[in-house]
PDB file of N, CA and C in Angstrom:
ATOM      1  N   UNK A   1      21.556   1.753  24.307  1.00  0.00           N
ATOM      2  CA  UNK A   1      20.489   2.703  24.029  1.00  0.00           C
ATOM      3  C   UNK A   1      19.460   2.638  25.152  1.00  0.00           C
ATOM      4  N   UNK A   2      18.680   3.950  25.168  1.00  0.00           N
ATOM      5  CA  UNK A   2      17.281   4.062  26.674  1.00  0.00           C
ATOM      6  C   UNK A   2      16.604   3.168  25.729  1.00  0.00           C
ATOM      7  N   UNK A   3      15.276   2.784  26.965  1.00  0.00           N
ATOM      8  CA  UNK A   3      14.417   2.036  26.450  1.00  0.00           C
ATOM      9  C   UNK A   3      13.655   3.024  25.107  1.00  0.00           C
ATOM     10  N   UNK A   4      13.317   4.380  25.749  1.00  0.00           N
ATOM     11  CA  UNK A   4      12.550   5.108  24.943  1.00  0.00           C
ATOM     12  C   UNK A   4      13.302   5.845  23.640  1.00  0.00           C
ATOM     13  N   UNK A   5      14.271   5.109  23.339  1.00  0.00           N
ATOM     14  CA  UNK A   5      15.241   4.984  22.432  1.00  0.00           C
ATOM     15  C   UNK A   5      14.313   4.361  21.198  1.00  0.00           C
ATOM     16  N   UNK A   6      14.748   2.775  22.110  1.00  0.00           N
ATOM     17  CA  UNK A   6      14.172   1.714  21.387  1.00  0.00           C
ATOM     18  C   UNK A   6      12.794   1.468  21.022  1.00  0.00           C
ATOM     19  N   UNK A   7      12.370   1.955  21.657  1.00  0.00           N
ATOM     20  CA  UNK A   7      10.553   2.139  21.344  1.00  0.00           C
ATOM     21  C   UNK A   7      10.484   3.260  20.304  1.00  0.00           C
ATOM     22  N   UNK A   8      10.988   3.866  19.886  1.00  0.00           N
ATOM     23  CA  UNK A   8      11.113   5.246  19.161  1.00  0.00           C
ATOM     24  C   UNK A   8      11.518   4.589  18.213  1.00  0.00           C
ATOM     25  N   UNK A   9      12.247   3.431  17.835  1.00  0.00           N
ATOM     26  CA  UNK A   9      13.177   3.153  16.410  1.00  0.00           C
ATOM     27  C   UNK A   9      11.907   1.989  15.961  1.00  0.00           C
ATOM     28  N   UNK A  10      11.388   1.270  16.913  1.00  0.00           N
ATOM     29  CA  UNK A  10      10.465   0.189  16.627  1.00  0.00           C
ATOM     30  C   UNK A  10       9.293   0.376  16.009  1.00  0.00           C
ATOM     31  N   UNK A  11       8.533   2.153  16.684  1.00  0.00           N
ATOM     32  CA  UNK A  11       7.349   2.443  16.028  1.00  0.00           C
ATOM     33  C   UNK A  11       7.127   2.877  14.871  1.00  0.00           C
ATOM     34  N   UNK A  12       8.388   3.983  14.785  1.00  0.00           N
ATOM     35  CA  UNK A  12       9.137   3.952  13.387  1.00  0.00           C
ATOM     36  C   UNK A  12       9.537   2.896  12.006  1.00  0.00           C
ATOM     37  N   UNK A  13       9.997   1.935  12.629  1.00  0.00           N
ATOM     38  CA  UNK A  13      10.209   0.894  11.816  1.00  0.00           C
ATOM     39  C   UNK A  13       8.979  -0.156  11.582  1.00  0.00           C
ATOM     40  N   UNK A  14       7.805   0.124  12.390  1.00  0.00           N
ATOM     41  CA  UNK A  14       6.665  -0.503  12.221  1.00  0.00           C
ATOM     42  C   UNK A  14       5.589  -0.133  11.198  1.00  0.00           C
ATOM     43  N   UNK A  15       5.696   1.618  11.879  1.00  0.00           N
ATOM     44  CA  UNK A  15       5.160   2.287  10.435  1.00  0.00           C
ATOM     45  C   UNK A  15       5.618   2.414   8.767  1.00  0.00           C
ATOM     46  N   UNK A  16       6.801   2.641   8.871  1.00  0.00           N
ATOM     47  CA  UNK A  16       7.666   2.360   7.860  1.00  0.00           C
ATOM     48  C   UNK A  16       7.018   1.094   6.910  1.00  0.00           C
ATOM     49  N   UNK A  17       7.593  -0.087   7.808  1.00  0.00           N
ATOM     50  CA  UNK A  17       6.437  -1.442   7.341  1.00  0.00           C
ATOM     51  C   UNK A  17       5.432  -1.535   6.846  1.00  0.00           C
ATOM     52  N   UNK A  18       4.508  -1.033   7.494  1.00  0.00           N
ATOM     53  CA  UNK A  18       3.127  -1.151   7.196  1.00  0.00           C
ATOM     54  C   UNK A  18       2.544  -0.391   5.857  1.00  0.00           C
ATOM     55  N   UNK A  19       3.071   0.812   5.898  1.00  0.00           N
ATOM     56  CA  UNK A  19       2.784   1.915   4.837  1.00  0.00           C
ATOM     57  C   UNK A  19       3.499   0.910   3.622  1.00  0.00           C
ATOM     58  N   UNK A  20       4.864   0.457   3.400  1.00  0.00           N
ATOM     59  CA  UNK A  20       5.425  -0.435   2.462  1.00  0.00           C
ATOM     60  C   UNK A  20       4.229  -1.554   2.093  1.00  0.00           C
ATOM     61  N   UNK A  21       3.952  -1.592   2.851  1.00  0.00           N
ATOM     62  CA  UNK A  21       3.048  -3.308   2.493  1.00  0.00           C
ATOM     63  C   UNK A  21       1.741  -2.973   2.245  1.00  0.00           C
ATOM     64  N   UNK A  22       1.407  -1.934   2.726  1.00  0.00           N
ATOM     65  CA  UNK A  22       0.157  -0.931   2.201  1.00  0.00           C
ATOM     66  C   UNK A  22       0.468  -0.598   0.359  1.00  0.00           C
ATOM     67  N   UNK A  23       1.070  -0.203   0.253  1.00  0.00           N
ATOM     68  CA  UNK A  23       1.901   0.183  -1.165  1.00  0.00           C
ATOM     69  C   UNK A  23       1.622  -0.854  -1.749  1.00  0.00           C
ATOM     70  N   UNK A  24       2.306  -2.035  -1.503  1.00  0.00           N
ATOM     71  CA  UNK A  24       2.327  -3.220  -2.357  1.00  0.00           C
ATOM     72  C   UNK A  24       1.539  -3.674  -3.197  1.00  0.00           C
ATOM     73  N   UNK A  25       0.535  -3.818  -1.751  1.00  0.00           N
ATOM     74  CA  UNK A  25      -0.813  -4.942  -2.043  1.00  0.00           C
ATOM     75  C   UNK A  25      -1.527  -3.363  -3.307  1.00  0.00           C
ATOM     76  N   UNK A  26      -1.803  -2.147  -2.301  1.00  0.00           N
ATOM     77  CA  UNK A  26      -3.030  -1.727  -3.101  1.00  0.00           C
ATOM     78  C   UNK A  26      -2.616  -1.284  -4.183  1.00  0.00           C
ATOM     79  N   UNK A  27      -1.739  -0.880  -5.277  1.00  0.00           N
ATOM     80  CA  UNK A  27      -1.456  -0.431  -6.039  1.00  0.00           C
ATOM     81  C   UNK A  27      -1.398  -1.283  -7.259  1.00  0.00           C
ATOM     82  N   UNK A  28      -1.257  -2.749  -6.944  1.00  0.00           N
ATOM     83  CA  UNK A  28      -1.441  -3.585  -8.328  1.00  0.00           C
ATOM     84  C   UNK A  28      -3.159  -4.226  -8.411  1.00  0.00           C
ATOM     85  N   UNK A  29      -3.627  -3.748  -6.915  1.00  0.00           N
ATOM     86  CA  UNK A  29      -4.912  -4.353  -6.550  1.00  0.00           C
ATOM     87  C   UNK A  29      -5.554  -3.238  -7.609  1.00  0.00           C
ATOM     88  N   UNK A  30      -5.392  -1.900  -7.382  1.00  0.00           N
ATOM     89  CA  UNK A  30      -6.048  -0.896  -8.084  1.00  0.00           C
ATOM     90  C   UNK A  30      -5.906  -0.446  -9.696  1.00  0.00           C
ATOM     91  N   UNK A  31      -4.623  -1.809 -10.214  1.00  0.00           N
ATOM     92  CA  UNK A  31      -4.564  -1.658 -11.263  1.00  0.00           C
ATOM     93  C   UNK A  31      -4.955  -2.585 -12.275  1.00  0.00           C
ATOM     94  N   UNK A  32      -5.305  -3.525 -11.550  1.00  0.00           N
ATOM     95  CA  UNK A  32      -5.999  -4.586 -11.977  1.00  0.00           C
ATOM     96  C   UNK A  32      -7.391  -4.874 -11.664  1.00  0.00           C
ATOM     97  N   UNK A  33      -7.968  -3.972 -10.729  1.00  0.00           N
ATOM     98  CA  UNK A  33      -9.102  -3.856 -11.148  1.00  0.00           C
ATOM     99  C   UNK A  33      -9.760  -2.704 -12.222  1.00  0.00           C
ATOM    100  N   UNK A  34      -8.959  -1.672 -12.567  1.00  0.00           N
ATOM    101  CA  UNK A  34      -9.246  -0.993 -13.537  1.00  0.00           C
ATOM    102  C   UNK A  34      -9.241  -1.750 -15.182  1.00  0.00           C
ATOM    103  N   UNK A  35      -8.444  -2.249 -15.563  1.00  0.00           N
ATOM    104  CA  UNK A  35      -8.123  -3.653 -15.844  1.00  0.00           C
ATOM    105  C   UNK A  35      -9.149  -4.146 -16.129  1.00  0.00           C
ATOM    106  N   UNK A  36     -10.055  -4.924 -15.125  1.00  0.00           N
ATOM    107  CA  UNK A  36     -10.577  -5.525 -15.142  1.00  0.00           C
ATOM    108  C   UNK A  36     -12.574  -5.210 -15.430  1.00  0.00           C
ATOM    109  N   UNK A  37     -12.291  -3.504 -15.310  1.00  0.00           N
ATOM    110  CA  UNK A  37     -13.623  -2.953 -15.225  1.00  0.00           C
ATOM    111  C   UNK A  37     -13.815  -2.368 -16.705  1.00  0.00           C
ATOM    112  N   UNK A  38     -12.518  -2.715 -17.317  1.00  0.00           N
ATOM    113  CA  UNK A  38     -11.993  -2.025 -18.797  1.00  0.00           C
ATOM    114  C   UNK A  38     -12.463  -3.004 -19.686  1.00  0.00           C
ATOM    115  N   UNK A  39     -12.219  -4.485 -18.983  1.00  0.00           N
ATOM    116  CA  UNK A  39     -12.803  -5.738 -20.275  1.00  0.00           C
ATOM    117  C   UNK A  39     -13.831  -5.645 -19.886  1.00  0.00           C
ATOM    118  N   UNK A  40     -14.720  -5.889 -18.679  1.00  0.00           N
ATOM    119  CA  UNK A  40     -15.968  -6.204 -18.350  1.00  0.00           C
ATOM    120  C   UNK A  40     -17.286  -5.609 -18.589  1.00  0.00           C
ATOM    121  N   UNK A  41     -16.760  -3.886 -18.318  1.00  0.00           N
ATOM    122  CA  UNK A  41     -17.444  -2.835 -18.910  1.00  0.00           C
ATOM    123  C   UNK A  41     -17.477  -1.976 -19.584  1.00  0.00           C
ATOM    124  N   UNK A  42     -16.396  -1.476 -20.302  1.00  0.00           N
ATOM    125  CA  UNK A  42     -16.298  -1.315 -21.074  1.00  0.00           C
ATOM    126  C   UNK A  42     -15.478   0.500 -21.205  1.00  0.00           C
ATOM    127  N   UNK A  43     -15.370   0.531 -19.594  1.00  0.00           N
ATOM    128  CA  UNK A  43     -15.253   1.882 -19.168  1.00  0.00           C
ATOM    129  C   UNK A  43     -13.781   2.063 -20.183  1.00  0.00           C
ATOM    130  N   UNK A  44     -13.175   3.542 -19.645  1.00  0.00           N
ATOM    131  CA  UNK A  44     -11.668   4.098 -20.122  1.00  0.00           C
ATOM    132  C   UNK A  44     -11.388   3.385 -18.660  1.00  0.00           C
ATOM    133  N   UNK A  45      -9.714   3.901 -18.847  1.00  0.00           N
ATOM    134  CA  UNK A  45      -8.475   3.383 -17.719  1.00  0.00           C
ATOM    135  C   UNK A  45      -8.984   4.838 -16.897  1.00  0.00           C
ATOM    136  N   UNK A  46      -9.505   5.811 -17.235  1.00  0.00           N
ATOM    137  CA  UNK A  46      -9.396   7.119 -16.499  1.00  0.00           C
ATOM    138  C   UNK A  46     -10.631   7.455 -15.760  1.00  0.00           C
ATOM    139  N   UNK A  47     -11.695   6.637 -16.031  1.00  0.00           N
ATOM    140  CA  UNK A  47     -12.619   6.418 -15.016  1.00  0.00           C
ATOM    141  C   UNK A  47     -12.569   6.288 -14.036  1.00  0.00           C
TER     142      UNK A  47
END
């Protein structure tokens, strides 16, 4: 493969990554602090 092959599959596969691990973390982060604003204060989940 060209170099600008390989740089093309890497940035790709970097973003790919990142957005995944973006996903991860914030989505149980954002569900547990709703969660958590639900015992504390008393709000709805839809706040």
């Amino acid at each position: 493969m060209s170099i600008g092959m390989m740089i093309i599959c890497a940035v790709g596969g970097l973003s790919g990554l990142l957005s995944s691990g973006y996903l991860l973390i914030s989505l149980p982060a954002v569900i547990i602090w709703k969660i958590y604003r639900c015992i504390r204060f008393g709000y709805t989940m839809y706040q």
